[in-house]
N, C-alpha and C. Protein backbone atom coordinates (compact mmCIF):
# COMPACT_ATOMS: atom_id res chain seq x y z
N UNK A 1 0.82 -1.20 0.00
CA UNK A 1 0.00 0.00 0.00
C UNK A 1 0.86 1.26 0.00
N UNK A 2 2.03 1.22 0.49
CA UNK A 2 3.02 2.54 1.11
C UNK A 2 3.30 2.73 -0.92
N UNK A 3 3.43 1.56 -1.64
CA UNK A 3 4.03 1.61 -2.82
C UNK A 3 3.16 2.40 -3.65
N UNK A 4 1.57 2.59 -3.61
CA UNK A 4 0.32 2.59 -4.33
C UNK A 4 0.70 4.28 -3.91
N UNK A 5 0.62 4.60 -2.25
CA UNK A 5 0.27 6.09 -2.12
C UNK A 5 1.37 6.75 -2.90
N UNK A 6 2.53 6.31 -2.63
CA UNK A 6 3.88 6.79 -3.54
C UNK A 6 3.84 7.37 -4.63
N UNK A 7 3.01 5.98 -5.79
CA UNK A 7 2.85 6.56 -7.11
C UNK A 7 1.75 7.39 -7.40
N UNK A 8 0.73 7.58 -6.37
CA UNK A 8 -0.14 8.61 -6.74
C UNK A 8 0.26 10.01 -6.13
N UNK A 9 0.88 10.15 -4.99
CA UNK A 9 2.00 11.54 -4.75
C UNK A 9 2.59 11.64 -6.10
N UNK A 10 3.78 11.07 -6.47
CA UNK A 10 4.30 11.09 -7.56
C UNK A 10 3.40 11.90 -8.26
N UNK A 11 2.30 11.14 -8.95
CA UNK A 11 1.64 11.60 -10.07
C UNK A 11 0.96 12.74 -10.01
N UNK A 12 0.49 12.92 -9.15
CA UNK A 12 0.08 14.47 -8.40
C UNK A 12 1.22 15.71 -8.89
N UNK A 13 2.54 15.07 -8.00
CA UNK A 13 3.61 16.04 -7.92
C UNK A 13 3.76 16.45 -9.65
N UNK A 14 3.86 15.53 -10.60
CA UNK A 14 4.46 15.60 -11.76
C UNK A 14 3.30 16.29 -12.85
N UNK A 15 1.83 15.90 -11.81
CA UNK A 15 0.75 16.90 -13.49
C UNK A 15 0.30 17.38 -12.55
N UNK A 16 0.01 18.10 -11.18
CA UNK A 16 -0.36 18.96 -10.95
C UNK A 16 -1.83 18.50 -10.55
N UNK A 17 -2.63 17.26 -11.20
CA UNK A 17 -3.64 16.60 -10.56
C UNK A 17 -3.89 15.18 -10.09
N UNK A 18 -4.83 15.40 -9.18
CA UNK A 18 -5.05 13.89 -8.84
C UNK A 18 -5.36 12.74 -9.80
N UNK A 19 -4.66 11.52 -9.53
CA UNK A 19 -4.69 10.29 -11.21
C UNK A 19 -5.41 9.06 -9.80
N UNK A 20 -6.03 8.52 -10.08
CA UNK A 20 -6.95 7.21 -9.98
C UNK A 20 -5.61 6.21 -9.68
N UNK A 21 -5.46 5.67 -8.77
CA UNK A 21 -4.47 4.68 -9.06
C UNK A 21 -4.83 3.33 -9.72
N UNK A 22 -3.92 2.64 -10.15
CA UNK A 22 -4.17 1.03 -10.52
C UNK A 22 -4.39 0.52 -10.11
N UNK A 23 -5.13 -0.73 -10.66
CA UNK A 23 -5.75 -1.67 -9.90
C UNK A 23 -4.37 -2.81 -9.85
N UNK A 24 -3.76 -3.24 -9.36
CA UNK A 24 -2.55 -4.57 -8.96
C UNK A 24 -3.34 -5.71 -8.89
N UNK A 25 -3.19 -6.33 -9.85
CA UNK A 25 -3.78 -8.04 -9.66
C UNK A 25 -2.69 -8.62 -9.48
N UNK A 26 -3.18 -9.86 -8.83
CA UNK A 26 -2.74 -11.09 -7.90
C UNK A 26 -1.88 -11.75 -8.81
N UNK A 27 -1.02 -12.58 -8.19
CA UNK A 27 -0.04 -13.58 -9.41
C UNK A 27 -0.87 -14.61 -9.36
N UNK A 28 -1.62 -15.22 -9.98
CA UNK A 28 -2.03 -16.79 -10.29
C UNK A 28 -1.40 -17.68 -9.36
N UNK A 29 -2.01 -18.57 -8.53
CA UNK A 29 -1.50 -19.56 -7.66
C UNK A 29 -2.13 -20.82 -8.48
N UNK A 30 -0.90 -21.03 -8.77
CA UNK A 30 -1.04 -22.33 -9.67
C UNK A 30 -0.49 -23.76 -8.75
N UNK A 31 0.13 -23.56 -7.53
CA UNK A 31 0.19 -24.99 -6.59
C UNK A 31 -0.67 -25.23 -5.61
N UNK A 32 -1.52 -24.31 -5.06
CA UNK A 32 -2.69 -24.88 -4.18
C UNK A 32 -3.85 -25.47 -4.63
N UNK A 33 -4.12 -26.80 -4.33
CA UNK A 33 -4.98 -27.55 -4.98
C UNK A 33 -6.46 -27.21 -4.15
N UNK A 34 -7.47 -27.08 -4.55
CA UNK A 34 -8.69 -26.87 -4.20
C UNK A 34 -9.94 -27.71 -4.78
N UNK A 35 -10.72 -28.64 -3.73
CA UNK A 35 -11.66 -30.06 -4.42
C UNK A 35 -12.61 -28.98 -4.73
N UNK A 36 -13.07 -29.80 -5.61
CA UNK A 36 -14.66 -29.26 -6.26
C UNK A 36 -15.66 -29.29 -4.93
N UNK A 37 -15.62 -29.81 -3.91
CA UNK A 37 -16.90 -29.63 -2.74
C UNK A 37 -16.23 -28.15 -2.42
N UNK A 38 -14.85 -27.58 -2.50
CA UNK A 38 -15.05 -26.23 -1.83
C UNK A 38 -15.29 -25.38 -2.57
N UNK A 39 -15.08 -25.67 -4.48
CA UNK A 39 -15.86 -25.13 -5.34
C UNK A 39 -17.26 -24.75 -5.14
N UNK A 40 -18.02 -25.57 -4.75
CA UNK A 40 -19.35 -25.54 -4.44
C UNK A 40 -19.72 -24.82 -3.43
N UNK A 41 -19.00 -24.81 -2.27
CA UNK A 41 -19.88 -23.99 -1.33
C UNK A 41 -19.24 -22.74 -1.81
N UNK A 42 -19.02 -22.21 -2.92
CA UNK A 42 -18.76 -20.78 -3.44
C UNK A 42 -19.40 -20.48 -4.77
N UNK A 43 -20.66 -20.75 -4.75
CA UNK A 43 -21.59 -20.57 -5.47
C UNK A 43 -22.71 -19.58 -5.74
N UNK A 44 -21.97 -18.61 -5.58
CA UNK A 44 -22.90 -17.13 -5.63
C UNK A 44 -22.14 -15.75 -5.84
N UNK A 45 -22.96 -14.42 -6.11
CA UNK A 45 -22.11 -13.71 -6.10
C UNK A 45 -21.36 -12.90 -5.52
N UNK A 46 -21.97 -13.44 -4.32
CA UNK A 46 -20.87 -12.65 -2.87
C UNK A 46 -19.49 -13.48 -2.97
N UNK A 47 -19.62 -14.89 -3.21
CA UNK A 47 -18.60 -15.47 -3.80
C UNK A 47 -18.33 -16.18 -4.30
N UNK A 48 -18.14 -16.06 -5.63
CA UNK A 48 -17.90 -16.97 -6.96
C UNK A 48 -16.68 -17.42 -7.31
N UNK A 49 -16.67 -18.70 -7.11
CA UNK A 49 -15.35 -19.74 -7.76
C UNK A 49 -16.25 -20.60 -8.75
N UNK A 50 -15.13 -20.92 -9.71
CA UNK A 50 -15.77 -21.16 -10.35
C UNK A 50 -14.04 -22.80 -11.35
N UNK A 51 -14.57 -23.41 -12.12
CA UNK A 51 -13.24 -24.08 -12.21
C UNK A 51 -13.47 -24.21 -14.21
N UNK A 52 -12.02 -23.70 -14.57
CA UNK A 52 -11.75 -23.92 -16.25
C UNK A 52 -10.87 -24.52 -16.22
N UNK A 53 -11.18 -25.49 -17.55
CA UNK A 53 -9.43 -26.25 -17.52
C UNK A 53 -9.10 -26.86 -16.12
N UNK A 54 -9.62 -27.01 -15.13
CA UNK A 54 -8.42 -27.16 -13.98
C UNK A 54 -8.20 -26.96 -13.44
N UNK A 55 -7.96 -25.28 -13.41
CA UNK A 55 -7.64 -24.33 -13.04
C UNK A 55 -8.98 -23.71 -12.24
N UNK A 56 -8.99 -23.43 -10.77
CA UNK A 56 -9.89 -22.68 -10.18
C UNK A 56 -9.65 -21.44 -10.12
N UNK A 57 -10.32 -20.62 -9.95
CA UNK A 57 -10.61 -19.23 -10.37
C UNK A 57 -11.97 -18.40 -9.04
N UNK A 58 -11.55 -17.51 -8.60
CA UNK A 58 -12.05 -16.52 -7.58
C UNK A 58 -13.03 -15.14 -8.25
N UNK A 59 -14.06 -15.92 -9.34
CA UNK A 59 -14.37 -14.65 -10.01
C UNK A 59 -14.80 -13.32 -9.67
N UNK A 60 -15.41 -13.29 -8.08
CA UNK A 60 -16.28 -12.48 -8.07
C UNK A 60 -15.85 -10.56 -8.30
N UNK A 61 -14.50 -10.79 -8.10
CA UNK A 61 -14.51 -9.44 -8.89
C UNK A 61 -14.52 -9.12 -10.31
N UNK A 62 -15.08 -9.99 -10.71
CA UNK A 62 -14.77 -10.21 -12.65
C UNK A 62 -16.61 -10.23 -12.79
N UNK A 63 -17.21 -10.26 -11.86
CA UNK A 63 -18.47 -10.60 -12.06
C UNK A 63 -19.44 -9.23 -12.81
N UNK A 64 -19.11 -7.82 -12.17
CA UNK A 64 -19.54 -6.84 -12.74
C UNK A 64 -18.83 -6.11 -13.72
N UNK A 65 -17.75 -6.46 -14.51
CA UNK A 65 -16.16 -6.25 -15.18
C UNK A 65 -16.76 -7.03 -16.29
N UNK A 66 -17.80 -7.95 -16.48
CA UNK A 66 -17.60 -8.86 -17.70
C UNK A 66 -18.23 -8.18 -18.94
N UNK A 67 -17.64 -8.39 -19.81
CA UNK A 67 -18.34 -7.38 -21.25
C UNK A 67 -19.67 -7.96 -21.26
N UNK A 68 -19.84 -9.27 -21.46
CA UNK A 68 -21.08 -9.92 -21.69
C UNK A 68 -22.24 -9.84 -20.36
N UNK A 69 -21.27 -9.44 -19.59
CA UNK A 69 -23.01 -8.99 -18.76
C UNK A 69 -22.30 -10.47 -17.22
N UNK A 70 -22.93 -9.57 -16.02
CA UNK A 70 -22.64 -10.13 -14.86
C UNK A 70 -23.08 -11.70 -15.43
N UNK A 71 -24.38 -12.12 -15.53
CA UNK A 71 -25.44 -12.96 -15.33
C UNK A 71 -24.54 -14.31 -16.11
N UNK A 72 -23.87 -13.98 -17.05
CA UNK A 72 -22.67 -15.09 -17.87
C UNK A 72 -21.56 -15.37 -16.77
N UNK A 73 -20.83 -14.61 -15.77
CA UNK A 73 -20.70 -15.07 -14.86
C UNK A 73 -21.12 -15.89 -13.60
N UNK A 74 -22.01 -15.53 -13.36
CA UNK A 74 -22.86 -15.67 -12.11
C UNK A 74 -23.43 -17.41 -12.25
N UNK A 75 -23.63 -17.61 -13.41
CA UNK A 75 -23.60 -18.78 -13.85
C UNK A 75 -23.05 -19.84 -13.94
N UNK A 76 -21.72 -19.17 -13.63
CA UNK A 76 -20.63 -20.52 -13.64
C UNK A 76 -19.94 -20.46 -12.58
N UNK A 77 -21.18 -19.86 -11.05
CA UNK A 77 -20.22 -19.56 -9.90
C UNK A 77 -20.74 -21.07 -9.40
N UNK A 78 -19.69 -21.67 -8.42
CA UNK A 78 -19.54 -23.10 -8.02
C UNK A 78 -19.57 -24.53 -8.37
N UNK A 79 -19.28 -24.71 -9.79
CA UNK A 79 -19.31 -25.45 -10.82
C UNK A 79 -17.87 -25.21 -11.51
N UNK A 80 -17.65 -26.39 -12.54
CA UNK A 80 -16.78 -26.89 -13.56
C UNK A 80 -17.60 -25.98 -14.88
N UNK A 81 -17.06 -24.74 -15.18
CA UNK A 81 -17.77 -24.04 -16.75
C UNK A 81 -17.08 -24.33 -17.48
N UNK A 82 -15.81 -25.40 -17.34
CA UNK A 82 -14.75 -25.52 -18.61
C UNK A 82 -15.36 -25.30 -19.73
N UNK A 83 -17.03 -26.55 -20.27
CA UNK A 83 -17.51 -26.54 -21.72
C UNK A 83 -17.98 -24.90 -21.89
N UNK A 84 -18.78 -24.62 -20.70
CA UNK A 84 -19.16 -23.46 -21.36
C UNK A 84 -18.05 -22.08 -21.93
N UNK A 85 -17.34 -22.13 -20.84
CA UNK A 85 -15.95 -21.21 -21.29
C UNK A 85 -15.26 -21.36 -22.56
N UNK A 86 -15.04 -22.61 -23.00
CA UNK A 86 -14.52 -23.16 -24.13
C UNK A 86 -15.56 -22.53 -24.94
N UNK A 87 -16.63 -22.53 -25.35
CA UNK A 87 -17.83 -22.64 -26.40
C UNK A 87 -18.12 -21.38 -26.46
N UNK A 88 -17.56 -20.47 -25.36
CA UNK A 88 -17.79 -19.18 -25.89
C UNK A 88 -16.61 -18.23 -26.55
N UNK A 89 -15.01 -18.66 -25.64
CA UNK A 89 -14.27 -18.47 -26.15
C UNK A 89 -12.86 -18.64 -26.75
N UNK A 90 -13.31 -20.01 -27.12
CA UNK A 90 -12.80 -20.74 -28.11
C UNK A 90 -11.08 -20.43 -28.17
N UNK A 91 -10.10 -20.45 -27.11
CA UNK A 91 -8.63 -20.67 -26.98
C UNK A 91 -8.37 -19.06 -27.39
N UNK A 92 -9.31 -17.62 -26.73
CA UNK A 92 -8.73 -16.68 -27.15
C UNK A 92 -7.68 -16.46 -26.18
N UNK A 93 -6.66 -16.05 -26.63
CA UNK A 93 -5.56 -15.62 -25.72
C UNK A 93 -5.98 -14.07 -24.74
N UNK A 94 -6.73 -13.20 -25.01
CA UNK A 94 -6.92 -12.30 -24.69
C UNK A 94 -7.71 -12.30 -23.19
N UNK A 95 -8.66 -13.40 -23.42
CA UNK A 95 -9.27 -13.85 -22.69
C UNK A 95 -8.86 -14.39 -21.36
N UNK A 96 -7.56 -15.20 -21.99
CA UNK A 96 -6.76 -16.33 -21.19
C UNK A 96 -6.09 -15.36 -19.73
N UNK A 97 -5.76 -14.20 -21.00
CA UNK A 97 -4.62 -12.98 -20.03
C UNK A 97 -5.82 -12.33 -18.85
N UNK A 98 -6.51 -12.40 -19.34
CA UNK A 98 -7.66 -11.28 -18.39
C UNK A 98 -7.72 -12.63 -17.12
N UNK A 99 -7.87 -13.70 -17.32
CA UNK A 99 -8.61 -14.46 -16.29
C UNK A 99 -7.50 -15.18 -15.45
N UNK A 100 -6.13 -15.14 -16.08
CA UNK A 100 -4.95 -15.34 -15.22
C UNK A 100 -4.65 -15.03 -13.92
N UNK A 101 -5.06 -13.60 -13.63
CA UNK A 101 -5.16 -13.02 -12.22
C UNK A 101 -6.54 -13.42 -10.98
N UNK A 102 -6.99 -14.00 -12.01
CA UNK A 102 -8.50 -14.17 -10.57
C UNK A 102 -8.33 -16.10 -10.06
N UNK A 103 -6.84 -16.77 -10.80
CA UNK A 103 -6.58 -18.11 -10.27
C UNK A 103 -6.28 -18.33 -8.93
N UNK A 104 -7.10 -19.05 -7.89
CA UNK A 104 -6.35 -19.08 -7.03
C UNK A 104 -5.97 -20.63 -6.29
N UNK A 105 -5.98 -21.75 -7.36
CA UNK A 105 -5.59 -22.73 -7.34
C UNK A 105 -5.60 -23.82 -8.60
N UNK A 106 -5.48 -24.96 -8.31
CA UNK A 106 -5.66 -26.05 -9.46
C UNK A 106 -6.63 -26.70 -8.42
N UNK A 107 -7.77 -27.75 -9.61
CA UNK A 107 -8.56 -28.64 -9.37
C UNK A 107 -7.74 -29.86 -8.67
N UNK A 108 -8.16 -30.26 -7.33
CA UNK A 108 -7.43 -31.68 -7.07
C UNK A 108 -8.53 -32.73 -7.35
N UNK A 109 -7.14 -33.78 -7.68
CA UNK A 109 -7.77 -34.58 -8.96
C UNK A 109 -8.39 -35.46 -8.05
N UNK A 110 -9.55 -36.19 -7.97
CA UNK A 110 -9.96 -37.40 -7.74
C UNK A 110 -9.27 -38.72 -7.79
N UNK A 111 -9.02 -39.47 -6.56
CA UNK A 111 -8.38 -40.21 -6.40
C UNK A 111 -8.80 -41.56 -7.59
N UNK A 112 -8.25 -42.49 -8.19
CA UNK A 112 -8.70 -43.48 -8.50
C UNK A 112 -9.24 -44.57 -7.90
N UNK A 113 -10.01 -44.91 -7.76
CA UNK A 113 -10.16 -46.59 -7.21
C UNK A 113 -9.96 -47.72 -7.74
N UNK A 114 -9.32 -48.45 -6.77
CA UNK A 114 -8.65 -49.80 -7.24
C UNK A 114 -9.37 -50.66 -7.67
C-alpha cells in the first residue's frame, strides 16, 4: 500500500492533478490444490469460484467487469464451466490474459479406485 500512495503523490507532484491509481492483480497460484466440494460452497455472487481447464478461479470481482453482462458469470459460480468457457471463447488468448489473475488454485484430482 506505502508503494500505491507513492505513485499517486508522484503523479500528483508531476501533473499537478489527482490520477486514480491502478488496480494490482494477484499472481495466479497455480500450486494450491482446491476439491470441487469447496468449489461448491462458493456458489454465488458474494462469492464466486468457479473451475476452467483445472484451473480454479475466484471470479467475483470479474463478475460486474464482464463485457457480456454479470449474469454469464454468475452462472458458472460453483461449478466446472470448462464446456461453457470453451464454447464461448474458443482458446482466445486475450481472454486467457484477463482471467490469469483471478486463479487461485488447481482442481485436485480425484483419487482413482482400485
Amino acid at each position: 500500500m506505502k508503494f500505491k500512495a507513492l505513485a499517486v503523490a508522484l503523479a500528483i507532484s508531476l501533473t499537478g492533478a489527482a490520477v486514480a491509481p491502478t488496480t494490482v492483480m494477484a499472481t495466479p497460484n497455480t500450486t494450491k490444490t482446491i476439491t470441487i466440494k469447496k468449489v461448491k460452497k462458493n456458489a454465488s455472487a458474494a462469492s464466486c469460484w468457479s473451475v476452467v481447464n483445472g484451473k480454479v478461479y475466484n471470479l467475483t470481482g470479474w463478475i460486474n467487469k464482464h463485457p457480456g453482462g454479470a449474469s454469464r458469470i454468475i452462472a458458472m459460480c460453483g461449478k466446472d464451466a470448462t464446456k461453457a468457457f470453451q464454447q464461448q471463447h474458443m482458446g482466445s488468448s486475450r481472454v486467457a490474459t484477463e482471467l490469469a489473475p483471478y486463479q487461485i488454485g488447481v482442481l485436485k484430482k480425484k483419487k482413482k479406485k482400485a
